[in-house]
Protein backbone atom coordinates (compact mmCIF):
# COMPACT_ATOMS: atom_id res chain seq x y z
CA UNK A 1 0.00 0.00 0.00
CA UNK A 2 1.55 3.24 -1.27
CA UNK A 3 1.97 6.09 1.83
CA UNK A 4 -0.12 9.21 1.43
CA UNK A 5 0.58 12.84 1.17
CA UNK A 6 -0.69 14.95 3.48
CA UNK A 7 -0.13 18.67 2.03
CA UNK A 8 -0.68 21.84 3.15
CA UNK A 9 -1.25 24.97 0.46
CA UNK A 10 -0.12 28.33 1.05
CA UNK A 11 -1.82 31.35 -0.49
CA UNK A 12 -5.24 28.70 -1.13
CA UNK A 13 -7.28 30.90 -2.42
CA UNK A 14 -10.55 29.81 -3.75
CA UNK A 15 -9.07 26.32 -3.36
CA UNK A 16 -7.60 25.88 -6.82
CA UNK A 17 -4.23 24.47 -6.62
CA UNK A 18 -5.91 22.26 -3.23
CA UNK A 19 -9.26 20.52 -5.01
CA UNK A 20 -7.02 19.50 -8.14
CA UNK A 21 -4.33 18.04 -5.73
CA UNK A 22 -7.16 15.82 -4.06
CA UNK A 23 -8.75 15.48 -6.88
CA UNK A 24 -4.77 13.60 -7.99
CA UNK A 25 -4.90 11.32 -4.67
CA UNK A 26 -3.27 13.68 -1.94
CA UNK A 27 -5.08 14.98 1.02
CA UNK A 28 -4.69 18.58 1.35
CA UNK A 29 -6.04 18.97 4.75
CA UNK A 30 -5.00 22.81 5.47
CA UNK A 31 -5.05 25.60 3.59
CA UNK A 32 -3.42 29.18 4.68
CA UNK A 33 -4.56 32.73 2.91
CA UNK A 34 -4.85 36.05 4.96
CA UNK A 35 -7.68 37.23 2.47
CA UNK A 36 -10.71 36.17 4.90
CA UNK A 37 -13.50 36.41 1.94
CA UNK A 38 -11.78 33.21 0.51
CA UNK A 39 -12.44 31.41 3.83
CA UNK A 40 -16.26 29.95 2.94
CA UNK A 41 -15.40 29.44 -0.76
CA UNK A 42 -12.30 27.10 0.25
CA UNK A 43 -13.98 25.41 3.13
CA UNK A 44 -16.75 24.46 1.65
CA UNK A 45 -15.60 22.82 -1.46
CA UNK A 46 -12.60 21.27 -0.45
CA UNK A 47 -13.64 20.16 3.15
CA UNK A 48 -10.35 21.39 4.50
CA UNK A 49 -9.14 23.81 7.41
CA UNK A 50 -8.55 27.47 6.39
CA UNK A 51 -5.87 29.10 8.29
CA UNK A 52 -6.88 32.93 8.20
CA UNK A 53 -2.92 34.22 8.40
CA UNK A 54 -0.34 36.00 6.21
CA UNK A 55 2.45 33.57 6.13
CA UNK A 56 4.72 36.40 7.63
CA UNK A 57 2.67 35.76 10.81
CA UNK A 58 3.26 32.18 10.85
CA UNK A 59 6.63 30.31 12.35
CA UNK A 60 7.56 27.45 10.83
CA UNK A 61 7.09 25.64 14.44
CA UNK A 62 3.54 26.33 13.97
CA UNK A 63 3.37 24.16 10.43
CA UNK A 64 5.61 21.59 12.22
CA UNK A 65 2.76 21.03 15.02
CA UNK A 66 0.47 20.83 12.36
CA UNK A 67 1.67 18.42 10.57
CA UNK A 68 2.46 16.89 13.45
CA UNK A 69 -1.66 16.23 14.69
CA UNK A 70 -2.85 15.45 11.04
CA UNK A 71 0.17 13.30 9.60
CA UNK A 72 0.73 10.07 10.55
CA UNK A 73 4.91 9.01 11.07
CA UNK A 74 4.40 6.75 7.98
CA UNK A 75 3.07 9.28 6.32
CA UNK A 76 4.87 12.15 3.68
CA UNK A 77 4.28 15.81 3.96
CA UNK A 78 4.09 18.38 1.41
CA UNK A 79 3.98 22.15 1.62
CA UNK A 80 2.40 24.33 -1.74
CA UNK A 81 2.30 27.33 -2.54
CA UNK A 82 1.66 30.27 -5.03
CA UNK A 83 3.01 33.47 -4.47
CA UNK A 84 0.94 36.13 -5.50
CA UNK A 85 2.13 36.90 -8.92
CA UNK A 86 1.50 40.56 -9.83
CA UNK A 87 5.00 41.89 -8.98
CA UNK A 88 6.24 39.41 -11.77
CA UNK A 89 3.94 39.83 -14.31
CA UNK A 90 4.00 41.35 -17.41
CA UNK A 91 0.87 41.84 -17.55
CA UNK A 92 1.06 44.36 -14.58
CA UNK A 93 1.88 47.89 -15.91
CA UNK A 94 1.95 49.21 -12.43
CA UNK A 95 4.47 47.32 -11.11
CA UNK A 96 6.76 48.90 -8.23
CA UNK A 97 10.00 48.39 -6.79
CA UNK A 98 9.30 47.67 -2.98
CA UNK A 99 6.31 45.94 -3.42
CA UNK A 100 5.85 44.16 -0.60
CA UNK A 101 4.47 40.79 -2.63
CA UNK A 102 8.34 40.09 -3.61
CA UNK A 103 8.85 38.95 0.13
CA UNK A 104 6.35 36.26 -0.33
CA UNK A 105 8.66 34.20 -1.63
CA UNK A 106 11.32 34.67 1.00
CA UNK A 107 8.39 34.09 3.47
CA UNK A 108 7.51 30.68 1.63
CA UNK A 109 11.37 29.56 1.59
CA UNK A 110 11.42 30.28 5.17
CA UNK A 111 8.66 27.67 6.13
CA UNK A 112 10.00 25.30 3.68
CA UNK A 113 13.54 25.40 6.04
CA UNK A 114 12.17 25.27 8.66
CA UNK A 115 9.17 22.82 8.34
CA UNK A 116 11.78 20.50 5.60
CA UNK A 117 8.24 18.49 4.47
CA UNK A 118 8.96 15.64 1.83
CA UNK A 119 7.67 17.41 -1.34
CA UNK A 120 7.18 21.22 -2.60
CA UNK A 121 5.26 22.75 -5.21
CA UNK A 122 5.56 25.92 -6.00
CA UNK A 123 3.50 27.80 -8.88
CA UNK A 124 4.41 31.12 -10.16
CA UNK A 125 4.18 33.22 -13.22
CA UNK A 126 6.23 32.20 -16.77
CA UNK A 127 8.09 35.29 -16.99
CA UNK A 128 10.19 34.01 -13.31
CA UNK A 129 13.21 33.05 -14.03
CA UNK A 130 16.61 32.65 -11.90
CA UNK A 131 17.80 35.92 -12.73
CA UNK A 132 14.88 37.27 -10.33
CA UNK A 133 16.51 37.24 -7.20
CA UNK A 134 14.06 36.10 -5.17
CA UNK A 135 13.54 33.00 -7.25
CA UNK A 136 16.80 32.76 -6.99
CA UNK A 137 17.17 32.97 -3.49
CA UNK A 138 14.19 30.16 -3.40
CA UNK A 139 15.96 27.52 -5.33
CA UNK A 140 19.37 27.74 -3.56
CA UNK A 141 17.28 26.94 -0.61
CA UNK A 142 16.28 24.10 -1.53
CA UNK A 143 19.53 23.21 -2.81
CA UNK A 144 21.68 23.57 0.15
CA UNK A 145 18.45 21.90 2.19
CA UNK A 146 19.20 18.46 0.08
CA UNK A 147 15.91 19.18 -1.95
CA UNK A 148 16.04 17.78 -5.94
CA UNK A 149 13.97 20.32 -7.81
CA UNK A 150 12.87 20.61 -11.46
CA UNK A 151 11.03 23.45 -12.56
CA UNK A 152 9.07 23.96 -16.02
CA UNK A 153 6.37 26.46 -17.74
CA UNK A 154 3.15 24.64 -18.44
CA UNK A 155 0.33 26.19 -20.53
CA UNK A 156 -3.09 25.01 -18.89
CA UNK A 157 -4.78 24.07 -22.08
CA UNK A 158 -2.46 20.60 -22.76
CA UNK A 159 -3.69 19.47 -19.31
CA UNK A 160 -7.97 19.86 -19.95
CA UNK A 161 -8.49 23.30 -19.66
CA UNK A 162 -10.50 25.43 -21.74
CA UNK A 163 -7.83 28.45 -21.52
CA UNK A 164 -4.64 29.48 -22.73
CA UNK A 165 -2.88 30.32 -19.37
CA UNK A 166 1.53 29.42 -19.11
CA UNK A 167 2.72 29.40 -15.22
CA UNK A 168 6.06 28.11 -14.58
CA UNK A 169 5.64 25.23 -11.36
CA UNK A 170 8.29 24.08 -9.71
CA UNK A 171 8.43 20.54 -7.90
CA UNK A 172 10.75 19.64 -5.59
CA UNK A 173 11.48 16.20 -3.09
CA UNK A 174 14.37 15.55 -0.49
CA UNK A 175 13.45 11.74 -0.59
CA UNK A 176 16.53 10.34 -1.77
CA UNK A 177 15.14 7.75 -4.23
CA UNK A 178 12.24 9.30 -5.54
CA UNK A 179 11.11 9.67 -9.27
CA UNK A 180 9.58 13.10 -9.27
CA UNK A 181 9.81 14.63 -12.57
CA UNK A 182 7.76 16.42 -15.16
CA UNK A 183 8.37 13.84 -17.37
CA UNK A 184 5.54 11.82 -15.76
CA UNK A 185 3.15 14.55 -16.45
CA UNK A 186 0.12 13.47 -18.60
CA UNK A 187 -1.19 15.93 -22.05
CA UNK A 188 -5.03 15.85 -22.83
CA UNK A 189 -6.34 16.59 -25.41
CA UNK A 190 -7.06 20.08 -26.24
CA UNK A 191 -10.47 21.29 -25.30
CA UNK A 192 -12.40 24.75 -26.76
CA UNK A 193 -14.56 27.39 -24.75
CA UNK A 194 -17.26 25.42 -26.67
CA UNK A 195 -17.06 22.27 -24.48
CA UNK A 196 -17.26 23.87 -21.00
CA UNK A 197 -19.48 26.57 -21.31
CA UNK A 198 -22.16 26.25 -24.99
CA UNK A 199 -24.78 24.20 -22.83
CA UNK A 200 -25.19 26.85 -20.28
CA UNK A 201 -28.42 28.76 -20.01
CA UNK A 202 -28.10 31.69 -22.54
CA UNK A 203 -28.62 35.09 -20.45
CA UNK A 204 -28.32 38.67 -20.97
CA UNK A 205 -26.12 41.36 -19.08
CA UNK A 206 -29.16 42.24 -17.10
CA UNK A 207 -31.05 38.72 -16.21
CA UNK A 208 -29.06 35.91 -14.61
CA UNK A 209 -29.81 32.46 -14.72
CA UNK A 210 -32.79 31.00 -12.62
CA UNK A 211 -31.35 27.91 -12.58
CA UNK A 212 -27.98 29.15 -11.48
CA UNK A 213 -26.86 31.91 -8.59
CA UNK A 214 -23.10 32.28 -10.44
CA UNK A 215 -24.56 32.59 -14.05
CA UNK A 216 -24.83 36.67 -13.63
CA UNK A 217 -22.95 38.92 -15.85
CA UNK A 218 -22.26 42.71 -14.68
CA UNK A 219 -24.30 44.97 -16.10
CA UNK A 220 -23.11 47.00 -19.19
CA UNK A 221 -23.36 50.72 -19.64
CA UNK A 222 -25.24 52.32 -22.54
CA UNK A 223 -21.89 52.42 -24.58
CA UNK A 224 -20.04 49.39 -23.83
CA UNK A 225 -23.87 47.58 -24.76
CA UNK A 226 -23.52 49.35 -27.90
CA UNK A 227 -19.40 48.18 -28.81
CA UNK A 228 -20.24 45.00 -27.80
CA UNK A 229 -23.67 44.63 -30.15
CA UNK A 230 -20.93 46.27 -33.28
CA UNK A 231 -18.39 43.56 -32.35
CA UNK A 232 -18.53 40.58 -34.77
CA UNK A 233 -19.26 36.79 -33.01
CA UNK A 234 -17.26 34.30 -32.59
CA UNK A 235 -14.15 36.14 -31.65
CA UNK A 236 -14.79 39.70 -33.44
CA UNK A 237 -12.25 42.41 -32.05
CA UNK A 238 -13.32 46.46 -31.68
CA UNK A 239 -11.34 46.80 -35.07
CA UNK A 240 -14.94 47.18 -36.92
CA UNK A 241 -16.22 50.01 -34.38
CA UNK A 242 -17.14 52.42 -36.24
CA UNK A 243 -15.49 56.11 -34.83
CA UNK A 244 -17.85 57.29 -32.24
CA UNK A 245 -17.67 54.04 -30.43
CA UNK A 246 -13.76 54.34 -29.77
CA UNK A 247 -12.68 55.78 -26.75
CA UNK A 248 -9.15 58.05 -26.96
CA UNK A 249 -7.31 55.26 -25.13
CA UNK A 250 -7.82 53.31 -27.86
CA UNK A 251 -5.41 55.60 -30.12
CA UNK A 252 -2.62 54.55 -27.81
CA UNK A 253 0.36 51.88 -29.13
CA UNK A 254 0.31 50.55 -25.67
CA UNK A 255 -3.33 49.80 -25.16
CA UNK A 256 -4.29 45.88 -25.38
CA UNK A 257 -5.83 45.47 -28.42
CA UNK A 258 -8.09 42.33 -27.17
CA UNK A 259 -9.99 44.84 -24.61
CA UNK A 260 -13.41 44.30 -25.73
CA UNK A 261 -12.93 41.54 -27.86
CA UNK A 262 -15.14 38.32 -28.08
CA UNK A 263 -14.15 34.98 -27.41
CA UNK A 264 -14.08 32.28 -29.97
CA UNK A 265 -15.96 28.45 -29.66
CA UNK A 266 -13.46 27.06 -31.39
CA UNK A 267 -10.44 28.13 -29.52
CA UNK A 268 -9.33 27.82 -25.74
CA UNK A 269 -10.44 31.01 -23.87
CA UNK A 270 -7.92 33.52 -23.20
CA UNK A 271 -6.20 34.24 -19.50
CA UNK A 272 -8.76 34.73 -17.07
CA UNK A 273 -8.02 37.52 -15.01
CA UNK A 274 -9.36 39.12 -11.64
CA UNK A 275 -11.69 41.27 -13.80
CA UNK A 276 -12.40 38.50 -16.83
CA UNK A 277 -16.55 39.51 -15.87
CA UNK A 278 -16.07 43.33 -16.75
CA UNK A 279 -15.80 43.38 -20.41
CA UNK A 280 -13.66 46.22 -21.08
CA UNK A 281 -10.42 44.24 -19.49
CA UNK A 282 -9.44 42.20 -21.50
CA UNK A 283 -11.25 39.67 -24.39
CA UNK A 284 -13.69 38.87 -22.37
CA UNK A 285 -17.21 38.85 -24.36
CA UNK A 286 -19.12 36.31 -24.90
CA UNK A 287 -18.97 34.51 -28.30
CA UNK A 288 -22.56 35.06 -28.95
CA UNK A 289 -24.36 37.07 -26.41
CA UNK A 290 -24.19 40.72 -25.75
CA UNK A 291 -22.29 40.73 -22.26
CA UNK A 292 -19.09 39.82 -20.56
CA UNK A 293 -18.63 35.97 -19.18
CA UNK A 294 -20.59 35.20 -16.27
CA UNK A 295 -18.74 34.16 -12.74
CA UNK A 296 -19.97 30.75 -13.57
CA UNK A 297 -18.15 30.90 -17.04
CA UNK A 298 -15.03 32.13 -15.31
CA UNK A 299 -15.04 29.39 -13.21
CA UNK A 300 -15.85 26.28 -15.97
CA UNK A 301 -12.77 27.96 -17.76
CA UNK A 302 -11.23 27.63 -14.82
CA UNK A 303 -11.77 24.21 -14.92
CA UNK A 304 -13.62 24.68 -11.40
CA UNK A 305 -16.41 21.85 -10.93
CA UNK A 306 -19.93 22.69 -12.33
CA UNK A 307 -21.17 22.68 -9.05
CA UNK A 308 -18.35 24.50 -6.96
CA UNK A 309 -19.61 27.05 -4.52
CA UNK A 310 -18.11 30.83 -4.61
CA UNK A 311 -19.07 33.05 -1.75
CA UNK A 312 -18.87 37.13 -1.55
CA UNK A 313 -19.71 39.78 -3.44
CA UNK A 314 -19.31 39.94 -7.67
CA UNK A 315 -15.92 41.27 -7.13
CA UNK A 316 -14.41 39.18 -4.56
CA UNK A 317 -15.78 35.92 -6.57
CA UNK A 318 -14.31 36.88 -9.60
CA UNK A 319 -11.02 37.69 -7.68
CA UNK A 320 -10.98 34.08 -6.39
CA UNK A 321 -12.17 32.80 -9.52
CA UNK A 322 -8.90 34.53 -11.48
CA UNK A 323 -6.52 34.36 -9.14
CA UNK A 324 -6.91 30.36 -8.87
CA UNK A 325 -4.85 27.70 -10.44
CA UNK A 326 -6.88 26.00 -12.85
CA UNK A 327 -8.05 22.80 -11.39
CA UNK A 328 -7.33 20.26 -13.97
CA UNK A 329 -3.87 21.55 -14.56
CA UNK A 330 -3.41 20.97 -10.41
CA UNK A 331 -4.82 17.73 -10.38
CA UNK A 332 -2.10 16.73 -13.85
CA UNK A 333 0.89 17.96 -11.24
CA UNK A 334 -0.84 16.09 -8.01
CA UNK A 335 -0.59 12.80 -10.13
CA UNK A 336 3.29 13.03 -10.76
CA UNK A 337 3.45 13.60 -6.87
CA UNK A 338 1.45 10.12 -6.56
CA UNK A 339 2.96 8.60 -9.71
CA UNK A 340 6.48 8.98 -8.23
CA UNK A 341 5.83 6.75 -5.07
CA UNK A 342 5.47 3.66 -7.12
């Protein structure tokens, strides 16, 4: 009989990275965030303790006793995390240089010392590489702590998810005969927004679903109803608008030119964002229908379950919802956790 992992996951969230690893075999029993609002959303779904703390309030003794009244001594431990992202990102325009987010890594290296559980995961944004400082900080850690680490950049939509979305994830193990590597990791075949989210009740920007509380789309303003009824279905881009629709921003070289785009059936979704239910972020209308995606959308790109609960208000949902590591990529890293203890 193969041991089991009990894991802990830092920065949980909506419960993400934690319902794909259990969903792959290991019992994530714990899950730490200081953002309280996340705290019914995770608990609910994933059936797991939600530590209300910002890992720089936590010592690693306190992880240690943790482990310590949930593990069993035959038992391996594991420690995840993922870093809030926006101070690597190149998406984020407003990046600064003390932002405070940077530390989060030190702060997650600091457990991992001191705690020394059998595996790590760590899941970060693609543009992280060892020139960053703190990531490089990170892995010498592990290094000079006997860890064997591999780390790779994995685009959600090879591992069933309706979404093109590239994180880098590292894995690492200080079990000295152990046959972690991303080589064990398993493709899928790709799916299309099509499959996840055609069947849904259609619904318009100011009527949710009956059947569904999460099926709501914000409400659109009398202009953005009006770009969105000129942009062409089935991936249609504001490049047809005629003149008076355009805002001035839109002149700019900088400006994203998917911002009020549709999405296409055919294709994966794009990245869902924090703010992938206000239309004007990103491409983020719906193929068909004049409105943004609904929370419920979000979520089924997100790979989420169809019936996984979200708690709080539109803005806080779609903040868990975005911020989230898609499920079914979690669950394709949880198996090469289980698939190396054979």
């Amino acid at each position: 009989m193969l041991k089991k992992i009990k894991a802990i996951d830092f920065f949980c969230g909506a419960g993400g990275m934690t319902k794909g690893l259990q969903l792959a075999g290991i019992d994530v029993f714990a899950g730490v965030d200081y953002d309280k609002t996340c705290k019914n959303t995770y608990q609910k779904n994933t059936h797991a303790l939600f530590i209300n703390k910002s890992i720089i309030d936590i010592k690693a003794k306190e992880i240690k006793q943790i482990f310590k009244e949930y593990v069993l001594k035959n038992e391996y431990t594991m420690i995840t995390g993922c870093a809030p992202c926006q101070p690597y990102s190149s998406i984020n325009t407003r990046k600064k240089i003390d932002d405070h987010r940077k530390t989060l890594l030190d702060e997650f290296a600091r457990i991992i010392k001191g705690v020394k559980p059998h595996f790590v995961l760590m899941e970060n944004v693609s543009g992280l590489t060892e020139k960053n400082e703190y990531f490089s900080k990170f892995i010498n850690m592990l290094s000079t702590n006997n860890y064997k680490y591999e780390y790779k950049i994995l685009n959600a939509k090879d591992y069933g998810v309706a979404q093109n979305r590239k994180r880098l994830f590292l894995i690492a193990t200080r079990l000295k005969n152990n046959k972690l590597s991303f080589l064990k990791i398993k493709k899928t075949k790709e799916i299309t927004l099509k499959d996840v989210i055609y069947n849904l009740e259609p619904i318009t920007h100011e009527t949710p679903s009956a059947i569904d509380y999460l099926h709501r789309s914000l409400r659109l303003n009398d202009i953005n109803l009006k770009r969105i009824q000129a942009t062409r279905h089935n991936g249609g881009t504001r490049a047809g608008w005629h003149d008076s629709l355009r805002a001035k921003s839109h002149a700019k070289k900088n400006v994203f030119k998917d911002n009020y785009g549709r999405l296409s059936w055919d294709k994966p979704s794009s990245t869902i964002t924090t703010k992938f239910n206000q239309y004007y972020s990103g491409r983020f209308g719906h193929p068909e229908q004049d409105r943004a995606l609904s929370l419920r959308e979000g979520a089924l790109i997100q790979s989420f379950p169809e019936d996984y609960m979200f708690f709080g208000t539109d803005y806080q949902i779609a903040r868990q919802i975005g911020n989230a590591v898609p499920v079914n990529l979690s669950k394709a890293i949880g198996e090469i956790f289980i698939n190396s203890l054979d």
